[in-house]
Protein backbone atom coordinates (compact mmCIF):
# COMPACT_ATOMS: atom_id res chain seq x y z
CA UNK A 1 -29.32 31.04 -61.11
CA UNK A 2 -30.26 35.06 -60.43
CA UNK A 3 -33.89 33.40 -61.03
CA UNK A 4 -33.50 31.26 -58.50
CA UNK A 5 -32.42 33.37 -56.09
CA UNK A 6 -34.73 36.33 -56.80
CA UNK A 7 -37.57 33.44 -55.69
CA UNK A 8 -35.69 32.74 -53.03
CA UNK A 9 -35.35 36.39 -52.19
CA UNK A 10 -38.78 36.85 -52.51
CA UNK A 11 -39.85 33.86 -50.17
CA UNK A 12 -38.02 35.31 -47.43
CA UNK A 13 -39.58 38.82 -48.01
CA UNK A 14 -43.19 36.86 -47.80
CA UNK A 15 -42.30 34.90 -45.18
CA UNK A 16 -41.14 37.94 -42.86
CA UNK A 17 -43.87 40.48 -43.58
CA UNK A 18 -45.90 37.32 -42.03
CA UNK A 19 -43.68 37.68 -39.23
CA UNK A 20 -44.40 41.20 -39.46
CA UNK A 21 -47.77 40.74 -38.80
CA UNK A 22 -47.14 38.52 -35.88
CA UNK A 23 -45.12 40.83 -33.87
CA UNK A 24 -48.09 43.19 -34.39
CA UNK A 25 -50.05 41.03 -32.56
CA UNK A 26 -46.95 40.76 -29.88
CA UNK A 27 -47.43 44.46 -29.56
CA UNK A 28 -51.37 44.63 -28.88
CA UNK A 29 -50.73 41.13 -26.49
CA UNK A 30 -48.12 43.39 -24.30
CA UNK A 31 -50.27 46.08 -24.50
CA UNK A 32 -53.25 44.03 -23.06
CA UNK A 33 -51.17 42.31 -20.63
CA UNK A 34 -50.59 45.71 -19.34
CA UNK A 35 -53.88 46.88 -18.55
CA UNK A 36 -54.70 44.03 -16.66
CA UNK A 37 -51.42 44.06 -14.84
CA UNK A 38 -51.85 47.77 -14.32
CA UNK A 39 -55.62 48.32 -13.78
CA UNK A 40 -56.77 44.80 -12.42
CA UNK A 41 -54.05 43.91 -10.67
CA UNK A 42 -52.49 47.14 -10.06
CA UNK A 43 -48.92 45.90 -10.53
CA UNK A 44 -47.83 47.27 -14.40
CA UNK A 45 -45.28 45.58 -15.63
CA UNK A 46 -41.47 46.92 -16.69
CA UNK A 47 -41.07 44.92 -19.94
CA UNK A 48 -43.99 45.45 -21.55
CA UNK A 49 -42.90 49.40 -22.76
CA UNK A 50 -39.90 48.07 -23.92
CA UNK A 51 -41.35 45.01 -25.37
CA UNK A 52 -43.42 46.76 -27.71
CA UNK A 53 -40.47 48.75 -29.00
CA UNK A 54 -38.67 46.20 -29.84
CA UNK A 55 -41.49 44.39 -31.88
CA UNK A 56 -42.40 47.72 -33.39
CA UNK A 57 -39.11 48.19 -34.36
CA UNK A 58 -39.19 44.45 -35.80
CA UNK A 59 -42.70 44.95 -37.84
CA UNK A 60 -41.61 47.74 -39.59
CA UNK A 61 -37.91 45.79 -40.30
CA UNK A 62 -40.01 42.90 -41.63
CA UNK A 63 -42.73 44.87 -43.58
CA UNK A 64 -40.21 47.14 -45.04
CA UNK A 65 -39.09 44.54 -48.28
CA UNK A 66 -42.30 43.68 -49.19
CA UNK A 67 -43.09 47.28 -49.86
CA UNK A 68 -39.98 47.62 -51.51
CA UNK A 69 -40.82 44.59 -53.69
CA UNK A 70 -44.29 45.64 -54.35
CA UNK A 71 -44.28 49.61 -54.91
CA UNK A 72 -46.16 49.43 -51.66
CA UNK A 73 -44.05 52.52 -50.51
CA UNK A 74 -45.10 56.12 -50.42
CA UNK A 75 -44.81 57.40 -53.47
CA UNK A 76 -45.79 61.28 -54.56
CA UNK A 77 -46.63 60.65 -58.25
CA UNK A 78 -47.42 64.39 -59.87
CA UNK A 79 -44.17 64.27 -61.96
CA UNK A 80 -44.21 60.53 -63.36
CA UNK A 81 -47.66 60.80 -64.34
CA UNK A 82 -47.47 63.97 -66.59
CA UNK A 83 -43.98 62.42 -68.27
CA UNK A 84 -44.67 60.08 -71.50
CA UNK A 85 -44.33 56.58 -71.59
CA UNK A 86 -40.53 56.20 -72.74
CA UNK A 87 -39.64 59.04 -69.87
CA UNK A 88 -41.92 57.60 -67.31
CA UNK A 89 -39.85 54.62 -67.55
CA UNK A 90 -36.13 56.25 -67.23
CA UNK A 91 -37.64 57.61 -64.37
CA UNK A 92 -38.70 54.97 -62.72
CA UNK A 93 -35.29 53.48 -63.38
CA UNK A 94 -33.49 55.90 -62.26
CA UNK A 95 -35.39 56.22 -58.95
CA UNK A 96 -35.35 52.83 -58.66
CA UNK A 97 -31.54 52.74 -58.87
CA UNK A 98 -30.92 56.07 -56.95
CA UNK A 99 -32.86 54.61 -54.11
CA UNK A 100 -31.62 51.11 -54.67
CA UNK A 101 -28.32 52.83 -53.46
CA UNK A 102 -29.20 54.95 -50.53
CA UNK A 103 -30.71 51.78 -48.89
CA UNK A 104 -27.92 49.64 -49.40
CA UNK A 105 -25.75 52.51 -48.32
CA UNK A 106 -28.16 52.90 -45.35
CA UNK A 107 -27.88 48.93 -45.08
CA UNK A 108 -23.95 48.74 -45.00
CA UNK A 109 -23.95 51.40 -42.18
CA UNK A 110 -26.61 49.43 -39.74
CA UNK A 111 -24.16 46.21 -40.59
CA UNK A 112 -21.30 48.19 -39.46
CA UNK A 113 -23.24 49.58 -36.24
CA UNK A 114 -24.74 45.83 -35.91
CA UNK A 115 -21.14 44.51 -35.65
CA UNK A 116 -20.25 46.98 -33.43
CA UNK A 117 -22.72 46.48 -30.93
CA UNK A 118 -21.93 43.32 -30.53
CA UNK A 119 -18.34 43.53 -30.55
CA UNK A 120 -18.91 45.95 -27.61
CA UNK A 121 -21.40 43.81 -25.77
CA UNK A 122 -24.09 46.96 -26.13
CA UNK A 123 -27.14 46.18 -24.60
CA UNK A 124 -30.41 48.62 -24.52
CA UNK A 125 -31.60 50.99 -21.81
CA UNK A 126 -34.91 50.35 -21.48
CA UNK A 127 -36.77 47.75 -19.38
CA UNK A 128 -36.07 45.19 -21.11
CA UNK A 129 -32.12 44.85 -21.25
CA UNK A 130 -31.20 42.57 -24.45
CA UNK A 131 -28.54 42.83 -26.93
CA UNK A 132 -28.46 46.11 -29.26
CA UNK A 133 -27.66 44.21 -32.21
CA UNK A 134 -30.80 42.18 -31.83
CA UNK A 135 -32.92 44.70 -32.63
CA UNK A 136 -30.84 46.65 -35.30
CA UNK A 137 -29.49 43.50 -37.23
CA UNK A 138 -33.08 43.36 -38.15
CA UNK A 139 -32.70 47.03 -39.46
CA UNK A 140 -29.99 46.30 -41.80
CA UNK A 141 -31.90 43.22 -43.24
CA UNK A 142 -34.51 45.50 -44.09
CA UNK A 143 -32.31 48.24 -45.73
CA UNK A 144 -30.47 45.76 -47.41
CA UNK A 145 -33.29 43.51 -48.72
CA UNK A 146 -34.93 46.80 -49.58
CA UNK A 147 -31.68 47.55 -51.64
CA UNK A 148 -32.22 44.04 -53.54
CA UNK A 149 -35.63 44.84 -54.57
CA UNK A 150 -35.07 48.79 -56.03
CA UNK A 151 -32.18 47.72 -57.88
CA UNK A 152 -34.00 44.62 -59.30
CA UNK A 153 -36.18 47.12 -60.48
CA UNK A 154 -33.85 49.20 -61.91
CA UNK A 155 -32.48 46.51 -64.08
CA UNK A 156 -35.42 44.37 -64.56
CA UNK A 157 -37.65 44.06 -67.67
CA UNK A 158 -39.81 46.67 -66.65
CA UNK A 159 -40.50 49.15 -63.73
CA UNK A 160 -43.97 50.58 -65.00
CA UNK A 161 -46.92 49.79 -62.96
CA UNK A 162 -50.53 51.26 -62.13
CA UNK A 163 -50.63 54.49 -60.50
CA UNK A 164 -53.16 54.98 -57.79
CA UNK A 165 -55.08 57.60 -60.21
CA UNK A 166 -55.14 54.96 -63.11
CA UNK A 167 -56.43 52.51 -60.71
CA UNK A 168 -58.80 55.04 -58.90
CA UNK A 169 -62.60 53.66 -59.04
CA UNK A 170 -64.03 56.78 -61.41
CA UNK A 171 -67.94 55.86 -60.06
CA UNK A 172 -69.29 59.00 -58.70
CA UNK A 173 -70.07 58.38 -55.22
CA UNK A 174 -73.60 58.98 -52.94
């Protein structure tokens, strides 16, 4: 069953960092829309400032898990790779778990505000006046689902993987 819905959980991580990648093309559409508006037409719109925002805020929401899921994150490596094998892998455990629980910490706290907002009918201030909890529902899902993935790797089989300097191409360059 936990198989099953750790494929599950991954299928909806794929299938919003595609998303992801569509609302970055959202963002260079609105942008484009207004320089013609702007310099062609000389009319710039009001949404478009607000409308990229919003998708900004969305991409990174979306892109967020499959980081998470991947080790795609930042990561400063100088301790981990001078530890041994047996140590390298407490430690990657224990961050795992550590920051497993901020997120979903992080995560509970945007659910609250989520719930909030829309209890209280909160809509934004910019040009583009929508619902708050539009925009930061989609931040909880990512701190949550983020959450999911660290503490999967805490208890999973194993948390080791390549380190950009194992990986590194050693070829001496031109």
């Amino acid at each position: 069953m936990l198989t099953l819905l750790a494929r599950v959980h991954d299928g909806v991580t794929r299938a919003g960092f595609l998303l992801g990648g569509v609302t970055l093309c959202g963002i260079v559409l609105c942008f484009w829309l207004e320089v013609i508006a702007r310099y062609f037409f000389n009319s710039p719109t009001l949404w478009s400032g607000a409308m990229v925002a919003y998708l900004l805020c969305l991409s990174i929401s979306l892109a967020t898990p499959e980081l998470a899921r991947t080790h795609g994150h930042i990561a400063i490596t100088v301790l981990p790779e001078r530890l041994g094998p047996a140590a390298r892998a407490f430690y990657d455990r224990l961050l795992a778990l550590v920051t497993g629980a901020v997120c979903a910490v992080a995560g509970w706290i945007c659910v609250q505000e989520s719930l909030r907002q829309f209890n209280y009918h909160t809509t934004t201030a910019m040009g583009l006046d929508i619902p708050k909890y539009w925009v930061s529902s989609f931040i909880a899902y990512a701190m949550i689902s983020a959450a999911l993935y660290f503490l999967r790797h805490a208890f999973g089989r194993s948390t080791s993987r390549a380190t950009p300097s194992a990986t590194a191409d050693t070829r001496k360059g031109p």
